[in-house]
PDB file of N, CA and C in Angstrom:
ATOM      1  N   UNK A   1      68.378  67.257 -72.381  1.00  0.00           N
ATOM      2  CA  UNK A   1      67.539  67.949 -71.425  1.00  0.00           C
ATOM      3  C   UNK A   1      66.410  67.002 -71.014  1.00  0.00           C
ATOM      4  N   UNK A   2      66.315  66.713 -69.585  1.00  0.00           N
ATOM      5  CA  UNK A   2      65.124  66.101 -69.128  1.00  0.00           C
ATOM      6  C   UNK A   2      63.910  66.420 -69.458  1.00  0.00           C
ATOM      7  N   UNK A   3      62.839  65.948 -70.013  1.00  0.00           N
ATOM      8  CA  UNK A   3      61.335  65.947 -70.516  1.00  0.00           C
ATOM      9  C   UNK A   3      60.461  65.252 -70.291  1.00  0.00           C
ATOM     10  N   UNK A   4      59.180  65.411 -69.318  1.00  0.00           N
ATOM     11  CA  UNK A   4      58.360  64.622 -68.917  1.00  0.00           C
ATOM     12  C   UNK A   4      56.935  64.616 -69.487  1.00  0.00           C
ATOM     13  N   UNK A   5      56.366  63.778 -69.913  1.00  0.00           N
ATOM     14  CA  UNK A   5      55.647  63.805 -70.523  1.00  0.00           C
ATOM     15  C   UNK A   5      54.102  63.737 -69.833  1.00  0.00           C
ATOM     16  N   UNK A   6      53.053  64.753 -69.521  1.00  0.00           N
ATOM     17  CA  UNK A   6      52.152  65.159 -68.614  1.00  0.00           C
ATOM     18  C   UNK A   6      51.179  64.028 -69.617  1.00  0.00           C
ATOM     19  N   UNK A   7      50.846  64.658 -70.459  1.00  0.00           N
ATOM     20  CA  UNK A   7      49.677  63.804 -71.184  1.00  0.00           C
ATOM     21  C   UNK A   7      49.227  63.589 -72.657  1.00  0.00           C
ATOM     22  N   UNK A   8      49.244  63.528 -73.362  1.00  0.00           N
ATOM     23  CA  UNK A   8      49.011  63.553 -75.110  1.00  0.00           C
ATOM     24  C   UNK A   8      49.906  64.595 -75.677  1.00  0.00           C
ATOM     25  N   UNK A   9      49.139  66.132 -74.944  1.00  0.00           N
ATOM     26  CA  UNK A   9      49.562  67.035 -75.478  1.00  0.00           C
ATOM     27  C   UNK A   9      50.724  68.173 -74.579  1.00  0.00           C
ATOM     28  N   UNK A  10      50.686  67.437 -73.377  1.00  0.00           N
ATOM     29  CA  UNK A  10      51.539  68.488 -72.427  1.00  0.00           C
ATOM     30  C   UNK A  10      52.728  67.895 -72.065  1.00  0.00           C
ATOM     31  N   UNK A  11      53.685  68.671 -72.109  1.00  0.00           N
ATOM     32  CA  UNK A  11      54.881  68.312 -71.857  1.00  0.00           C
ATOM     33  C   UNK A  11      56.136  69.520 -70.437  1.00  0.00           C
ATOM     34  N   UNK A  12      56.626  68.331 -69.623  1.00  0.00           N
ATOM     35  CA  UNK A  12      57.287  69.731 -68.999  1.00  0.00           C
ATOM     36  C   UNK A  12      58.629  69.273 -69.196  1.00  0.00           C
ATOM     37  N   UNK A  13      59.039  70.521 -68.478  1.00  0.00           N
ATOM     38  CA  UNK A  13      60.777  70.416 -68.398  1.00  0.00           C
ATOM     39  C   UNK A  13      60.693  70.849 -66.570  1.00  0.00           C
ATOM     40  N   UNK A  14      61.095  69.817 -65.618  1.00  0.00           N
ATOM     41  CA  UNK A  14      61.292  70.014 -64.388  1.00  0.00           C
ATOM     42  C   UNK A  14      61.842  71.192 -64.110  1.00  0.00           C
ATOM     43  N   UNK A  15      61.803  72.005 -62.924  1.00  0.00           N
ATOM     44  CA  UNK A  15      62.566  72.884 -62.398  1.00  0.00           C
ATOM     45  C   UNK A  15      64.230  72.093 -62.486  1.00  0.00           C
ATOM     46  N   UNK A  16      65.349  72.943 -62.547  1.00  0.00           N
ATOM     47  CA  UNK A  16      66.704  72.223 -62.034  1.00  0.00           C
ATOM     48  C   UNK A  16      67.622  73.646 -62.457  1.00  0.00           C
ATOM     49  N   UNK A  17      68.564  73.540 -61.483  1.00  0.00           N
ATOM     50  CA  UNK A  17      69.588  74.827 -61.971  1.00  0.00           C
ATOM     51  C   UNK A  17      68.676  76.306 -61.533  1.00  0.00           C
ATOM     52  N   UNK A  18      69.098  77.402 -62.528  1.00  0.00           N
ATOM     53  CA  UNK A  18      68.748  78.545 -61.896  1.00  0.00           C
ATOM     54  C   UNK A  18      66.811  78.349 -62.173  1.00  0.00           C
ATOM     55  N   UNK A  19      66.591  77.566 -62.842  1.00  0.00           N
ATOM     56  CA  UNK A  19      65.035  77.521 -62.918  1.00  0.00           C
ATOM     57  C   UNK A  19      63.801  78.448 -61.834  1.00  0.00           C
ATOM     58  N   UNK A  20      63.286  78.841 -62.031  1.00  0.00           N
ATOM     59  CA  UNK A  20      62.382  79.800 -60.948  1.00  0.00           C
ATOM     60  C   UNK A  20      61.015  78.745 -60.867  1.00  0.00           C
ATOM     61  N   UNK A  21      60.633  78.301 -61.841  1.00  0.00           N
ATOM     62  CA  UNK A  21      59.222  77.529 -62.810  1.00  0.00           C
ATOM     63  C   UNK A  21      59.736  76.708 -63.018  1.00  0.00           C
ATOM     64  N   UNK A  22      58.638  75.408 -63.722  1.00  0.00           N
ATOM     65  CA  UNK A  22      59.107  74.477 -64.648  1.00  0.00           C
ATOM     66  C   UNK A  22      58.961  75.091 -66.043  1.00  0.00           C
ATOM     67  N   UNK A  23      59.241  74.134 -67.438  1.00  0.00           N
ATOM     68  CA  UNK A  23      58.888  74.952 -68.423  1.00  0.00           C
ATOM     69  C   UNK A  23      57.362  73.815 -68.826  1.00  0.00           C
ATOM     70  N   UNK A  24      56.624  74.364 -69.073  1.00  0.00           N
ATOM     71  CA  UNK A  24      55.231  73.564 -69.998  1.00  0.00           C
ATOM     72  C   UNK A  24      55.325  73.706 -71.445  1.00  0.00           C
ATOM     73  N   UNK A  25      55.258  72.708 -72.242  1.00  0.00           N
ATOM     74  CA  UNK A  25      55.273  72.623 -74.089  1.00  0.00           C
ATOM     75  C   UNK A  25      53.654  72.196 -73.843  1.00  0.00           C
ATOM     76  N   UNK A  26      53.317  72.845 -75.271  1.00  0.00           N
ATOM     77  CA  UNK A  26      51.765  72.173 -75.391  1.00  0.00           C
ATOM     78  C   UNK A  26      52.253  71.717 -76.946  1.00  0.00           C
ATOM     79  N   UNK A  27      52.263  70.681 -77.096  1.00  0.00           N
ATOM     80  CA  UNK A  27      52.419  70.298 -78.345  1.00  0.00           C
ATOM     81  C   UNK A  27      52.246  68.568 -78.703  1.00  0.00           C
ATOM     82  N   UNK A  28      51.947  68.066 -79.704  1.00  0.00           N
ATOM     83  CA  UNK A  28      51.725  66.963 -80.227  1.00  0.00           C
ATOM     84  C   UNK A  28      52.880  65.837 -79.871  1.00  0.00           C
ATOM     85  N   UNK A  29      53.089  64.930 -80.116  1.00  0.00           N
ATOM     86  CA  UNK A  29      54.080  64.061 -80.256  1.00  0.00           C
ATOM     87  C   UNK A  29      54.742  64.360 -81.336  1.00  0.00           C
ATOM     88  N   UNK A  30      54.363  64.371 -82.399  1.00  0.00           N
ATOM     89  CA  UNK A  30      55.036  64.563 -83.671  1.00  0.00           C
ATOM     90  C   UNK A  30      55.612  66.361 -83.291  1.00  0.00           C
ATOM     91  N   UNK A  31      54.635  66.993 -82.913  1.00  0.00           N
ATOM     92  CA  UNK A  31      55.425  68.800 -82.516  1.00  0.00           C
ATOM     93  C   UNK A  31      56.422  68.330 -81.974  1.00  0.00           C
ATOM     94  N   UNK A  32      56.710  67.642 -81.065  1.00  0.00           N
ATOM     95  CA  UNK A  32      57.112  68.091 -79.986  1.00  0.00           C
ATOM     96  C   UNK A  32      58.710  67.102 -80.308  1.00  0.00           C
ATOM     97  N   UNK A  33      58.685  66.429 -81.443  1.00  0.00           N
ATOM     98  CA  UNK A  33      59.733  66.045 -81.987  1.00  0.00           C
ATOM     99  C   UNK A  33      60.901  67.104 -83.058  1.00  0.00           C
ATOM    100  N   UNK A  34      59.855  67.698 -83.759  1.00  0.00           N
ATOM    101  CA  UNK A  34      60.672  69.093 -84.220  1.00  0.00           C
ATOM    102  C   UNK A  34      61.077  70.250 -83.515  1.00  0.00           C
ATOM    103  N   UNK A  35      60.441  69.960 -81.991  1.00  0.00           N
ATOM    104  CA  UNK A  35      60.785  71.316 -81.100  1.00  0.00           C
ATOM    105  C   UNK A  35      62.339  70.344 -80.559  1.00  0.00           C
ATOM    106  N   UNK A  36      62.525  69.520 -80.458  1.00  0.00           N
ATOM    107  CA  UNK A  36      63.372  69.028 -80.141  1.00  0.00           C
ATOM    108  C   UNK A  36      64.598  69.208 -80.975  1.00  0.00           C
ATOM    109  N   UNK A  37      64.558  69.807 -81.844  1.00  0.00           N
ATOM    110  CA  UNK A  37      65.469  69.840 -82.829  1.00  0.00           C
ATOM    111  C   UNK A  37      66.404  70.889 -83.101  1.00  0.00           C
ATOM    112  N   UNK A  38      65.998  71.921 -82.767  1.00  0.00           N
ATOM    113  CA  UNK A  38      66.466  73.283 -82.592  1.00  0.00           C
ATOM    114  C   UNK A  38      66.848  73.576 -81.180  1.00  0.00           C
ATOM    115  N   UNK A  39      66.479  75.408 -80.718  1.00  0.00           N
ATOM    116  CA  UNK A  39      67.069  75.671 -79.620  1.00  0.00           C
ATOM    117  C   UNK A  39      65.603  76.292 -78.779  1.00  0.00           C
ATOM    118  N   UNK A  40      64.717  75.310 -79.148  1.00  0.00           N
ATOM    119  CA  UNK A  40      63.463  75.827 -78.641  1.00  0.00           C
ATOM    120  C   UNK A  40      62.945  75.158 -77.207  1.00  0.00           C
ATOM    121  N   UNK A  41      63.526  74.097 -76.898  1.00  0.00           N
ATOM    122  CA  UNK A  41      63.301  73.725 -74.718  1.00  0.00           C
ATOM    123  C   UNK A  41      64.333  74.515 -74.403  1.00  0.00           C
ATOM    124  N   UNK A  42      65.660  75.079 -74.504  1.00  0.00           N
ATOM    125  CA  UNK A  42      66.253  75.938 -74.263  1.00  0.00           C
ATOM    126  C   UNK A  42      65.999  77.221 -73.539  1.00  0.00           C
ATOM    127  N   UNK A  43      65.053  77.744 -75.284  1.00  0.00           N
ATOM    128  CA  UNK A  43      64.639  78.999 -75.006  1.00  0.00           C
ATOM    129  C   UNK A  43      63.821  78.996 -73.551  1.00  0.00           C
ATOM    130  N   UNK A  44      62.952  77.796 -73.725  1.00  0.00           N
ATOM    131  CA  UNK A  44      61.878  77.293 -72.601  1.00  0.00           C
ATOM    132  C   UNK A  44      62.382  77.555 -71.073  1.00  0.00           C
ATOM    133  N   UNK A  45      63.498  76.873 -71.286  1.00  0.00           N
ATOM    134  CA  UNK A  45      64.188  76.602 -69.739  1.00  0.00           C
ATOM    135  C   UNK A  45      64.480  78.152 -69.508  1.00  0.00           C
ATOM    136  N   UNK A  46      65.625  78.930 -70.363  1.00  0.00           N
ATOM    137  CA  UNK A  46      65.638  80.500 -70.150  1.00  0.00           C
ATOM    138  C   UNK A  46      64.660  81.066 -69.511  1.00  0.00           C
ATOM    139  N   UNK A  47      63.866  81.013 -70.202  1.00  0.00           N
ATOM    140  CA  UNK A  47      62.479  82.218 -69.334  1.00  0.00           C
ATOM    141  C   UNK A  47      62.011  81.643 -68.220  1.00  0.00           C
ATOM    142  N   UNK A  48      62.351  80.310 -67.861  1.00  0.00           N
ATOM    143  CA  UNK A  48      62.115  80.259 -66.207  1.00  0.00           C
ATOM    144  C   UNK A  48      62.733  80.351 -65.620  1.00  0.00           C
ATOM    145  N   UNK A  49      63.805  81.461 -65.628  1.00  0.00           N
ATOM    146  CA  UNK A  49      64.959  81.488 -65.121  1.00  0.00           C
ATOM    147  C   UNK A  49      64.909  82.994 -64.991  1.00  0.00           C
ATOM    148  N   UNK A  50      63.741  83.869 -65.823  1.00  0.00           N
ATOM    149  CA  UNK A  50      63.740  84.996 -65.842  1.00  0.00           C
ATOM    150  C   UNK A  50      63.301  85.820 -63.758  1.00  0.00           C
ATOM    151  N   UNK A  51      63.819  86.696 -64.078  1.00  0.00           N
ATOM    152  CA  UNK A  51      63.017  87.322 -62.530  1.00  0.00           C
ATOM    153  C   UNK A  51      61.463  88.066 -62.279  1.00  0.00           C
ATOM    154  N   UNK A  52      60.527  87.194 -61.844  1.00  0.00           N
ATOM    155  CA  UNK A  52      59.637  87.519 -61.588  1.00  0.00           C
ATOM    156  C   UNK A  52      58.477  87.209 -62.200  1.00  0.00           C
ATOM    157  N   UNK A  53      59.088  85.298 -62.847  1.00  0.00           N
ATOM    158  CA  UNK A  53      58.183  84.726 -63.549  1.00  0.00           C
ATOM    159  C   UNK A  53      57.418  84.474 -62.255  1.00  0.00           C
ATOM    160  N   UNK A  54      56.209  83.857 -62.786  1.00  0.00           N
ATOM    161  CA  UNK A  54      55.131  83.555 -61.658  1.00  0.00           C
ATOM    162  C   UNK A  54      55.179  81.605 -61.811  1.00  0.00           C
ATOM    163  N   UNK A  55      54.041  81.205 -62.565  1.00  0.00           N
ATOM    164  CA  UNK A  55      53.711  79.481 -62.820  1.00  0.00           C
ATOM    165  C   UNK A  55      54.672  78.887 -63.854  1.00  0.00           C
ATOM    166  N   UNK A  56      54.971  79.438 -64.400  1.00  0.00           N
ATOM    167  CA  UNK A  56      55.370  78.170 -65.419  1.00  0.00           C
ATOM    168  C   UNK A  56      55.809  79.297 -66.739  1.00  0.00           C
ATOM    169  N   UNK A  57      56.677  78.908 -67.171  1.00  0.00           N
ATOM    170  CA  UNK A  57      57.275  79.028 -69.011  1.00  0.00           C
ATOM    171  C   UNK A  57      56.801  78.408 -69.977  1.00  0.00           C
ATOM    172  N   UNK A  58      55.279  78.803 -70.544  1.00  0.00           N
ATOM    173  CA  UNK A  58      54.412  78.326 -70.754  1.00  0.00           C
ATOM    174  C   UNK A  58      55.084  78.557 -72.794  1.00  0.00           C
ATOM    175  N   UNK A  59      55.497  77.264 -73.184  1.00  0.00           N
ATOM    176  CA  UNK A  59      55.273  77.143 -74.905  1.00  0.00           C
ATOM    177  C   UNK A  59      54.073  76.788 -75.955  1.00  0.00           C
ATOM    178  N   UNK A  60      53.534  77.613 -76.403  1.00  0.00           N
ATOM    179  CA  UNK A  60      51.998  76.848 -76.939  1.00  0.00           C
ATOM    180  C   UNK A  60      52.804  76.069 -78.601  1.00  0.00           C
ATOM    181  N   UNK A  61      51.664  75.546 -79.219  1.00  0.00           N
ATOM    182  CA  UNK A  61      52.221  74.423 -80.503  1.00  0.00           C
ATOM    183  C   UNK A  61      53.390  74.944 -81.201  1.00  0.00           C
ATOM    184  N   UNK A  62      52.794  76.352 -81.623  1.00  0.00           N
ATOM    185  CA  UNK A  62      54.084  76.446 -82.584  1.00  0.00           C
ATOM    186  C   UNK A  62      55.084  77.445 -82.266  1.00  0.00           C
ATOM    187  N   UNK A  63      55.468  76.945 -80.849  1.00  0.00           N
ATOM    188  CA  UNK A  63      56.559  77.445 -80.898  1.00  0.00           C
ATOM    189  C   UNK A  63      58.118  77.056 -82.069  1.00  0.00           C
ATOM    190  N   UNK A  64      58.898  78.042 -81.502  1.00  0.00           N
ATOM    191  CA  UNK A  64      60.063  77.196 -82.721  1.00  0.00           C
ATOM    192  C   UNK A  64      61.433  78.694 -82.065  1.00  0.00           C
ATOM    193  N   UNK A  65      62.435  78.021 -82.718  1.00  0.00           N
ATOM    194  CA  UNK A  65      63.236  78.865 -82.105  1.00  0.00           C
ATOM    195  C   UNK A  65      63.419  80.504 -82.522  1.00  0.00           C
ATOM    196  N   UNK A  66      63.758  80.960 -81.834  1.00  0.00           N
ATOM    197  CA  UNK A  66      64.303  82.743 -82.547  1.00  0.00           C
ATOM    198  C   UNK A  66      65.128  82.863 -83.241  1.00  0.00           C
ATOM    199  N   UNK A  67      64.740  83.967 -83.508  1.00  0.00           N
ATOM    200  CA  UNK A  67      66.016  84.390 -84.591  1.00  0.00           C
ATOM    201  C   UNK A  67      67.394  84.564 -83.918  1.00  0.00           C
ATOM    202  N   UNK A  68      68.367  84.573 -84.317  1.00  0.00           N
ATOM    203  CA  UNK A  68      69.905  84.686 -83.854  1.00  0.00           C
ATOM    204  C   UNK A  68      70.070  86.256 -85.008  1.00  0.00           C
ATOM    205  N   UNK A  69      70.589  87.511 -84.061  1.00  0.00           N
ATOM    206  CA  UNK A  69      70.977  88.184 -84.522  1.00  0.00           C
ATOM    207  C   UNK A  69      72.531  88.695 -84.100  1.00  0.00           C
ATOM    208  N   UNK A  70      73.663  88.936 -85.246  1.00  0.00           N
ATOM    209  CA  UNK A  70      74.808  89.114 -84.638  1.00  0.00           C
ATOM    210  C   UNK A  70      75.128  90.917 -85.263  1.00  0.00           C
ATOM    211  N   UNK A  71      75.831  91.067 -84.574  1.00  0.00           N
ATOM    212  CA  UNK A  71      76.395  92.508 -84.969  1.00  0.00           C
ATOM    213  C   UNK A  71      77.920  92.630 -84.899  1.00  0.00           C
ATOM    214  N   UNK A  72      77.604  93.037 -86.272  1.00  0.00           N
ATOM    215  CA  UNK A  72      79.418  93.018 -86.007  1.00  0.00           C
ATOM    216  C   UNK A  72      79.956  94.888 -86.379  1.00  0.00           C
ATOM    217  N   UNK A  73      81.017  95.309 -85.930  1.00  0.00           N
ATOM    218  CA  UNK A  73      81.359  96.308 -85.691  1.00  0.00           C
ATOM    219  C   UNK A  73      82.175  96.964 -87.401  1.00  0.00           C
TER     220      UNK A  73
END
């Protein structure tokens, strides 16, 4: 996933695809290496994709990914 790096602490993910927003990370260098690791710019990109976001898919430091819940019958 493309990642541009705004300034120390800000990070985006460009608009591309169904994107509405870009996504914004606020996180460290070192954060922003464990957000990389999981399914957490993902999640990022998702919600700008939601209907009737406004600026941006805004992630503050600690983000991290969700839970995965399955159901089985």
């Amino acid at each position: 996933m493309d990642i541009k790096k705004i300034d120390d602490n800000t990070w985006e993910i460009p608009r591309s695809g169904d994107m509405k927003v870009p996504g914004i990370i606020y996180a460290s260098e070192k954060l922003i290496q464990k957000i990389k690791e999981d399914q957490t710019l993902t999640q990022v990109k998702n919600v700008a994709c939601l209907k009737g976001i406004q600026r941006a898919s805004f992630a503050m430091p600690d983000a991290h990914q969700g839970y995965l819940i399955s159901f089985s019958n």
